[in-house]
PDB file of N, CA and C in Angstrom:
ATOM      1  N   UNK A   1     175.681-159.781  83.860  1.00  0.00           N
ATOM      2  CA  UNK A   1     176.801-159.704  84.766  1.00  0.00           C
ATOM      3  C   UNK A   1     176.677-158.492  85.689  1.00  0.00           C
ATOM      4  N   UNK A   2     175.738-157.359  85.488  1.00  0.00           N
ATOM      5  CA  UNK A   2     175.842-156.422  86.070  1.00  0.00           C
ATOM      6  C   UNK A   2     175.087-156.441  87.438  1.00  0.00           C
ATOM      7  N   UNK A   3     174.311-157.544  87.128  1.00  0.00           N
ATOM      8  CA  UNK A   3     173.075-157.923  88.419  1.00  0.00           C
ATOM      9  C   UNK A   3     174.135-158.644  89.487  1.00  0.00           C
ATOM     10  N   UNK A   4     175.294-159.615  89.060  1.00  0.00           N
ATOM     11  CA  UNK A   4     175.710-160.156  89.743  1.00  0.00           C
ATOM     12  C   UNK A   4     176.099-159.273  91.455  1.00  0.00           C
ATOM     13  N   UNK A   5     176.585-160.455  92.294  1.00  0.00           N
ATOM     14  CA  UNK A   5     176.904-159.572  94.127  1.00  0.00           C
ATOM     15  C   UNK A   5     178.448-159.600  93.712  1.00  0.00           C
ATOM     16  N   UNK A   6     179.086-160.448  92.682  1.00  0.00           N
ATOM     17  CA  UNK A   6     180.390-160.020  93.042  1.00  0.00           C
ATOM     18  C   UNK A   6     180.914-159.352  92.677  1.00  0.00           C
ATOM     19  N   UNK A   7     182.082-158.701  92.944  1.00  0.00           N
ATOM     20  CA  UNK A   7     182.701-157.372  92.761  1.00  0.00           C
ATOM     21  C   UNK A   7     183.615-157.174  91.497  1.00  0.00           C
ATOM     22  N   UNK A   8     184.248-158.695  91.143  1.00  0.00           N
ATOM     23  CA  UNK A   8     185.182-159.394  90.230  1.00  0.00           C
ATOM     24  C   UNK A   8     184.552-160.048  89.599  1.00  0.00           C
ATOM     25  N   UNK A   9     184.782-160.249  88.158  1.00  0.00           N
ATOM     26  CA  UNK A   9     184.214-161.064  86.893  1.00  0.00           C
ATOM     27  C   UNK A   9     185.478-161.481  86.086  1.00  0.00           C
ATOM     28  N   UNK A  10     185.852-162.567  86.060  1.00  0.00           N
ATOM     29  CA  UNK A  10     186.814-162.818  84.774  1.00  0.00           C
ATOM     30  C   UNK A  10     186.100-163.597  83.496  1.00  0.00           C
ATOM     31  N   UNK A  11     185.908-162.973  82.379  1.00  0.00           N
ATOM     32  CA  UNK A  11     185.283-163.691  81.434  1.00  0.00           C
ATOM     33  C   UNK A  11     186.402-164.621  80.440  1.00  0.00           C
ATOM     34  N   UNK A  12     186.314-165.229  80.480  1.00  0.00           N
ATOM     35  CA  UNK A  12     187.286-166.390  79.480  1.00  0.00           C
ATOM     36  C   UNK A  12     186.438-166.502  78.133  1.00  0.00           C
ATOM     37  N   UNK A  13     187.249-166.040  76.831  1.00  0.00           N
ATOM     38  CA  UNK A  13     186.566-165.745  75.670  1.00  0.00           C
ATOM     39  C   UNK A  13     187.720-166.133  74.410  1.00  0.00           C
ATOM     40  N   UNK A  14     186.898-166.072  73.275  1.00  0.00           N
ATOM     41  CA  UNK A  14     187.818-166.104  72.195  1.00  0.00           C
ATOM     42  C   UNK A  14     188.267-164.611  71.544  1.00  0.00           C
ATOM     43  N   UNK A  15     189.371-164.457  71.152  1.00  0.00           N
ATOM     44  CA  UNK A  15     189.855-162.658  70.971  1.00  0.00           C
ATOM     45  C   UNK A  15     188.524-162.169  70.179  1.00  0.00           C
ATOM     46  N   UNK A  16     188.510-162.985  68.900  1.00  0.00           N
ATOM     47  CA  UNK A  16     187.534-162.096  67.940  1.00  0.00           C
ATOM     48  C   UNK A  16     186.102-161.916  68.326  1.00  0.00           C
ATOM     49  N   UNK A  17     185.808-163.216  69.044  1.00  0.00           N
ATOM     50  CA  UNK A  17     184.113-162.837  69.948  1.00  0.00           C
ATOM     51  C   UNK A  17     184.521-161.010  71.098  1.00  0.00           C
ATOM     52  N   UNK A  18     185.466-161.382  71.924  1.00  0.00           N
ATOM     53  CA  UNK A  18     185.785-160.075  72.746  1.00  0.00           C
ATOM     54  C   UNK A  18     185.627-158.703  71.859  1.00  0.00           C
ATOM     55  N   UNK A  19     186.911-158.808  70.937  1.00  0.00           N
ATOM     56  CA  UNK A  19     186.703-157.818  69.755  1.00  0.00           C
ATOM     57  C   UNK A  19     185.727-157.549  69.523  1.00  0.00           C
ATOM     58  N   UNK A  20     184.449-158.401  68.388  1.00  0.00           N
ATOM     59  CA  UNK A  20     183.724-157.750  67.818  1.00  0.00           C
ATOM     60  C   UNK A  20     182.415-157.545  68.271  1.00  0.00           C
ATOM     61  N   UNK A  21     182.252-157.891  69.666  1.00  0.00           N
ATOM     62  CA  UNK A  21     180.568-158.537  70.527  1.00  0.00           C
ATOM     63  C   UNK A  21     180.357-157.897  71.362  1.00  0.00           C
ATOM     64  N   UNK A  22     181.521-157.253  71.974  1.00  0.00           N
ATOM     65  CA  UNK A  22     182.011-157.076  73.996  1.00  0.00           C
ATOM     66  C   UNK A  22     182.739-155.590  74.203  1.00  0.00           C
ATOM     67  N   UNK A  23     183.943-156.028  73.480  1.00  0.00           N
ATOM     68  CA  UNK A  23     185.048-154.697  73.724  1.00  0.00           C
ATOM     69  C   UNK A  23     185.384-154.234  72.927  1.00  0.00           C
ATOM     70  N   UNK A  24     185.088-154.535  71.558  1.00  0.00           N
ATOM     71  CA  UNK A  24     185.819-153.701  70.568  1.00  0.00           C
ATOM     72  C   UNK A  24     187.307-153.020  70.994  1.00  0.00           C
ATOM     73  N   UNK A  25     188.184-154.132  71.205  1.00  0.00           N
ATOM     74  CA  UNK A  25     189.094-153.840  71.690  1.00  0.00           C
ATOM     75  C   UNK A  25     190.196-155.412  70.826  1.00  0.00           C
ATOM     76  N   UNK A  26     191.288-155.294  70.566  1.00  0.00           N
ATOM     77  CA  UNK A  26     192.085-156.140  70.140  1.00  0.00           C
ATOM     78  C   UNK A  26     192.921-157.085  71.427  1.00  0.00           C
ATOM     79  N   UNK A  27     193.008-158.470  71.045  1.00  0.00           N
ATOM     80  CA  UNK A  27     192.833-159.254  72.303  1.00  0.00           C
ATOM     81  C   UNK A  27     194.071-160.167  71.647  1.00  0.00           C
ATOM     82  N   UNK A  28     195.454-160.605  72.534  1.00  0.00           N
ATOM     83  CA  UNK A  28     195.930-161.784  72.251  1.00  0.00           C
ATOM     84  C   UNK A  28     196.067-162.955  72.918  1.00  0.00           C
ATOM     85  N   UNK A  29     196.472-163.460  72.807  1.00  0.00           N
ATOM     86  CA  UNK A  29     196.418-165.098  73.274  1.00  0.00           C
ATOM     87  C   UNK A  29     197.151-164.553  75.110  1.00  0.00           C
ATOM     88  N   UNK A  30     196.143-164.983  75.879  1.00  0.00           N
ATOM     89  CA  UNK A  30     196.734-164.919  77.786  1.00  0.00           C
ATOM     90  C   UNK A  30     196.637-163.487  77.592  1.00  0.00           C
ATOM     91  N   UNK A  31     196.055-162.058  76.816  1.00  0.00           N
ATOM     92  CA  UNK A  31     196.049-161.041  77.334  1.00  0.00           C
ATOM     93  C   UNK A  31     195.049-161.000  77.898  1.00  0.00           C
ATOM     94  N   UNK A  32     194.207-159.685  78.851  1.00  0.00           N
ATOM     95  CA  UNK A  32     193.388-159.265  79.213  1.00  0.00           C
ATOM     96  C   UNK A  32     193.312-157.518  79.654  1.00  0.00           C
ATOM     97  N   UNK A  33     192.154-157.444  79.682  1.00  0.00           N
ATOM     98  CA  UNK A  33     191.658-155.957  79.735  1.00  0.00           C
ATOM     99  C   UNK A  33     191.016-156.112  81.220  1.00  0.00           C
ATOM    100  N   UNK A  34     191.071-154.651  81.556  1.00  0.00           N
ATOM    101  CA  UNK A  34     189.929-154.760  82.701  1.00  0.00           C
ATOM    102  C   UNK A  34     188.925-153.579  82.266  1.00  0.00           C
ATOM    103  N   UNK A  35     187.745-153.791  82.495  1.00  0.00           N
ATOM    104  CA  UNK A  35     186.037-152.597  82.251  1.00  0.00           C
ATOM    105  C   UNK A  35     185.470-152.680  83.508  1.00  0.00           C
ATOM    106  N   UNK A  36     185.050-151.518  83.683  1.00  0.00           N
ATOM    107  CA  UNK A  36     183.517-151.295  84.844  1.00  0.00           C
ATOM    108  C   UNK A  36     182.450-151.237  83.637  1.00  0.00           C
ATOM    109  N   UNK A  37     181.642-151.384  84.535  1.00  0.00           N
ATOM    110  CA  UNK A  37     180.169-150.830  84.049  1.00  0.00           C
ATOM    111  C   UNK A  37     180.137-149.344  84.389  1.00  0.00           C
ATOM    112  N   UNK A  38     179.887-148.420  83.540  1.00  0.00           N
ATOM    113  CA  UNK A  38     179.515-147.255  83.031  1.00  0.00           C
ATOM    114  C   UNK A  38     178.046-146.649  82.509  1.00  0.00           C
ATOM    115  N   UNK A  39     177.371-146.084  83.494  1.00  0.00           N
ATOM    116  CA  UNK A  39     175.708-145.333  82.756  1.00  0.00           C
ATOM    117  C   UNK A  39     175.926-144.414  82.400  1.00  0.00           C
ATOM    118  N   UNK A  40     175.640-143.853  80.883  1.00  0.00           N
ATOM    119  CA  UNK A  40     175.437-143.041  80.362  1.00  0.00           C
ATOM    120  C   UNK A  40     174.075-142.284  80.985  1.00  0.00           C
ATOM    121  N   UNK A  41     174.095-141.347  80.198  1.00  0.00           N
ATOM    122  CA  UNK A  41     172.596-139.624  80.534  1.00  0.00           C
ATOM    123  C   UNK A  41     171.765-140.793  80.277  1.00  0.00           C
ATOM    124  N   UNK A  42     171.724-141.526  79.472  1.00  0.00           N
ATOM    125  CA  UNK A  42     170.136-142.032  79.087  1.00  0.00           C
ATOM    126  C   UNK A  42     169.872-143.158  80.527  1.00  0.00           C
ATOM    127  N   UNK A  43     170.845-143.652  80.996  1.00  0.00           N
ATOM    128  CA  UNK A  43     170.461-144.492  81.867  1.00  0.00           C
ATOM    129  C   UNK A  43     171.444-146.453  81.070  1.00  0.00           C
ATOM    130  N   UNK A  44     171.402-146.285  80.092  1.00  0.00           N
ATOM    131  CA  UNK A  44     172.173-147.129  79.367  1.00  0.00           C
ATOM    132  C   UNK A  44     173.624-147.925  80.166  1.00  0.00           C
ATOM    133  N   UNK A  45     173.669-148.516  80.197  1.00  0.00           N
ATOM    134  CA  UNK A  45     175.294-149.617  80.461  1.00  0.00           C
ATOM    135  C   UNK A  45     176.097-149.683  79.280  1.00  0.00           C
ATOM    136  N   UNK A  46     177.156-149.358  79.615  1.00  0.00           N
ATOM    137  CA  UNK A  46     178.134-149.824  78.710  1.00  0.00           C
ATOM    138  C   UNK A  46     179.744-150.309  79.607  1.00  0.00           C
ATOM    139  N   UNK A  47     180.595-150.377  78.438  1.00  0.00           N
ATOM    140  CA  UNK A  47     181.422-150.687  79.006  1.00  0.00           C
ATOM    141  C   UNK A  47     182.847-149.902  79.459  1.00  0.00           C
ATOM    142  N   UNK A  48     183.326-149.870  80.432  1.00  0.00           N
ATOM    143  CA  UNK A  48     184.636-148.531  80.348  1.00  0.00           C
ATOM    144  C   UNK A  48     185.659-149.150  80.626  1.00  0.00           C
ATOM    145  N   UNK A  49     186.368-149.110  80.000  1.00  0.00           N
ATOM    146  CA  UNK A  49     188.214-149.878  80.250  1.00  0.00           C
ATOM    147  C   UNK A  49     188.601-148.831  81.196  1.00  0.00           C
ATOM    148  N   UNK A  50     189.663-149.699  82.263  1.00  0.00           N
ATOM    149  CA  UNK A  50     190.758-149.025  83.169  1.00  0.00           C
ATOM    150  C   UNK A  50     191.855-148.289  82.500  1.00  0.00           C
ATOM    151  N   UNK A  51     191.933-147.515  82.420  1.00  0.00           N
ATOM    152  CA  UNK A  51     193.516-146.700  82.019  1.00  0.00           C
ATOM    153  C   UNK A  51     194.142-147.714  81.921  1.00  0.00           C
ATOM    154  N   UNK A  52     194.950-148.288  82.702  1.00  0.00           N
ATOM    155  CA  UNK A  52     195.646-148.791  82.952  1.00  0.00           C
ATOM    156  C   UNK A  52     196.166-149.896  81.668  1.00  0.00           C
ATOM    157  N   UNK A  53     194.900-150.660  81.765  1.00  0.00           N
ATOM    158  CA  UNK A  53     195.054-151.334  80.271  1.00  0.00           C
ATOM    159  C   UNK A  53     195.241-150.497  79.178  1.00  0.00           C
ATOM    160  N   UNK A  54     193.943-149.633  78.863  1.00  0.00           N
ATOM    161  CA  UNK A  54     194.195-149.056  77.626  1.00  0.00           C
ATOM    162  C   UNK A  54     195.346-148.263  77.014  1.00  0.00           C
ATOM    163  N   UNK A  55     195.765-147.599  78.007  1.00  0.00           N
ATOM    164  CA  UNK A  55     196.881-147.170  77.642  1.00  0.00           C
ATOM    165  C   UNK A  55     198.252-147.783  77.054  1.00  0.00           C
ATOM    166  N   UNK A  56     198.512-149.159  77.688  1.00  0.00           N
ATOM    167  CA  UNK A  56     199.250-150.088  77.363  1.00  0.00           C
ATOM    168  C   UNK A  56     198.936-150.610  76.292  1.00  0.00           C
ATOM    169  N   UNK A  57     197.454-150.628  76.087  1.00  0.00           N
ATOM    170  CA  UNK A  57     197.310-151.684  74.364  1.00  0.00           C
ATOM    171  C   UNK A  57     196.498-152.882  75.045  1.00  0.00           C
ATOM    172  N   UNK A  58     195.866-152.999  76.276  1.00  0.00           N
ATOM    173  CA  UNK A  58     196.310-154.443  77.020  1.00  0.00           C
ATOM    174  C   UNK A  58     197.158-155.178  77.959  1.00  0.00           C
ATOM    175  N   UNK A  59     196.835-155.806  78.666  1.00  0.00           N
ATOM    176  CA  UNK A  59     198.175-155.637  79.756  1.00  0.00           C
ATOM    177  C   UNK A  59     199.519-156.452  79.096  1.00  0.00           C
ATOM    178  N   UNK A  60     199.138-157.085  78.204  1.00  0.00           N
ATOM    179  CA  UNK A  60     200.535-157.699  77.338  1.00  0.00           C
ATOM    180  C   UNK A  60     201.506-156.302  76.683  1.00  0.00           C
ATOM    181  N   UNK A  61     200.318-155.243  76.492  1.00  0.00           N
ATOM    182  CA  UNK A  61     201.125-154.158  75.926  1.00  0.00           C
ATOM    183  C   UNK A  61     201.316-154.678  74.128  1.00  0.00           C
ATOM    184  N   UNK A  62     200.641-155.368  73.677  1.00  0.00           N
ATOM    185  CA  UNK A  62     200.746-155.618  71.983  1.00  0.00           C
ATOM    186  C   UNK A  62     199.638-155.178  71.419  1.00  0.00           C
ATOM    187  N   UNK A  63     199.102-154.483  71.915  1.00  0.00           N
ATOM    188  CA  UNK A  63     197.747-154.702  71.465  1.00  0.00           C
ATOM    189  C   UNK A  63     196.967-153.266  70.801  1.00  0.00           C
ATOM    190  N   UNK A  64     196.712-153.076  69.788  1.00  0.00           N
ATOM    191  CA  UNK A  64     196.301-151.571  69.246  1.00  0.00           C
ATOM    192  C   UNK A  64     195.146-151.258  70.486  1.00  0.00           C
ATOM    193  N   UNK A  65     195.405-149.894  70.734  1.00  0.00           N
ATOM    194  CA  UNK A  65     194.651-148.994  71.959  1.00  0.00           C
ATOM    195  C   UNK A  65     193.259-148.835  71.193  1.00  0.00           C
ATOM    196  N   UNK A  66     193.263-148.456  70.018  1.00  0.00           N
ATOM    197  CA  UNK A  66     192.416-148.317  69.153  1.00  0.00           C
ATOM    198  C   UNK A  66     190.984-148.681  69.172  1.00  0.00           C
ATOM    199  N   UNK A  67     189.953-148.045  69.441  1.00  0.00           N
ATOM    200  CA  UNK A  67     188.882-149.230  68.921  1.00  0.00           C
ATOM    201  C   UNK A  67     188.472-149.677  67.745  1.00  0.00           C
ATOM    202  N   UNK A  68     188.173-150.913  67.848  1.00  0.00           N
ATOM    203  CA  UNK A  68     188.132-152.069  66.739  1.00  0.00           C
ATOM    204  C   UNK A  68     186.725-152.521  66.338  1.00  0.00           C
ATOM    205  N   UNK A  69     186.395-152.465  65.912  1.00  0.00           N
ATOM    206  CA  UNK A  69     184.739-153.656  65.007  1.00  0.00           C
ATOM    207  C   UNK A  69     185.176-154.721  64.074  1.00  0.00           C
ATOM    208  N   UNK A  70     183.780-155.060  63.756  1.00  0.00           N
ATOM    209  CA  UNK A  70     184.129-156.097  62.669  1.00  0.00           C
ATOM    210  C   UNK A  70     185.196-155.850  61.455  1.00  0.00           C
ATOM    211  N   UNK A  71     185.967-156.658  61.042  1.00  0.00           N
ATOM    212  CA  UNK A  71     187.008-156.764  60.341  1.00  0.00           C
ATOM    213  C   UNK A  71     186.993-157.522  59.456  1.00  0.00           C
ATOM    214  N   UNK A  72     187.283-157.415  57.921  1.00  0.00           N
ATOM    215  CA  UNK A  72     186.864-157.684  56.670  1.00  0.00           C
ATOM    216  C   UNK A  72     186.643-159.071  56.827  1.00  0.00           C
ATOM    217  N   UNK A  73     187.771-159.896  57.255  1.00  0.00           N
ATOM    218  CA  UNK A  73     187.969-161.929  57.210  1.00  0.00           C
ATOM    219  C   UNK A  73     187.315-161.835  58.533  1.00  0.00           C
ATOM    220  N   UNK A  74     186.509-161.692  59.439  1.00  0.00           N
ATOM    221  CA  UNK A  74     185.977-162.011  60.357  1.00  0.00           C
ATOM    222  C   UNK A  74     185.433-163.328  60.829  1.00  0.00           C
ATOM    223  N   UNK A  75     184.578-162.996  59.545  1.00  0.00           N
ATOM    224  CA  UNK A  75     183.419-163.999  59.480  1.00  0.00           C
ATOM    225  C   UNK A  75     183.370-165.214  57.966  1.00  0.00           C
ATOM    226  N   UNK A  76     184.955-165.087  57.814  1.00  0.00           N
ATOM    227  CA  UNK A  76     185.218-166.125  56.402  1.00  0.00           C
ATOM    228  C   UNK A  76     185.801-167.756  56.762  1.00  0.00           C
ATOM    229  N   UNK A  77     185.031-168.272  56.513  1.00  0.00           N
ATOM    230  CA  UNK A  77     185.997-170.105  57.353  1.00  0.00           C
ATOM    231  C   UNK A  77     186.761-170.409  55.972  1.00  0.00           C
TER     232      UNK A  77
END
């Protein structure tokens, strides 16, 4: 996505793929976050949330600010 020309990306995802793959960030149903791309010293990409969201939790505002990883029932069907 970073190669892409456009300026805007909306990714449409499932919360726990976002959570545990992408943003390590807690996701609910119609919320969203916004990230730039961010280079670290090494030259590396990652990802940087807008204030704006994070501070809120998310723009729903429910959402722990916190960062998140994998979580015990993650991966239990």
């Amino acid at each position: 996505m970073y190669s892409r020309p456009e300026r805007v990306i909306a990714v449409v995802s499932h919360a726990s793929f976002l959570r545990t793959c992408v943003a390590k960030r807690f996701f609910w149903n119609a919320d969203y976050r916004i990230f730039d791309f961010e280079e670290d010293d090494g030259g590396d990409l990652r990802l940087r949330e807008w204030d704006e969201t994070y501070q809120n939790g998310g723009w729903l505002g429910r959402n722990d600010s916190e960062p998140s990883g994998v979580l015990e029932n993650d991966f239990v069907s």
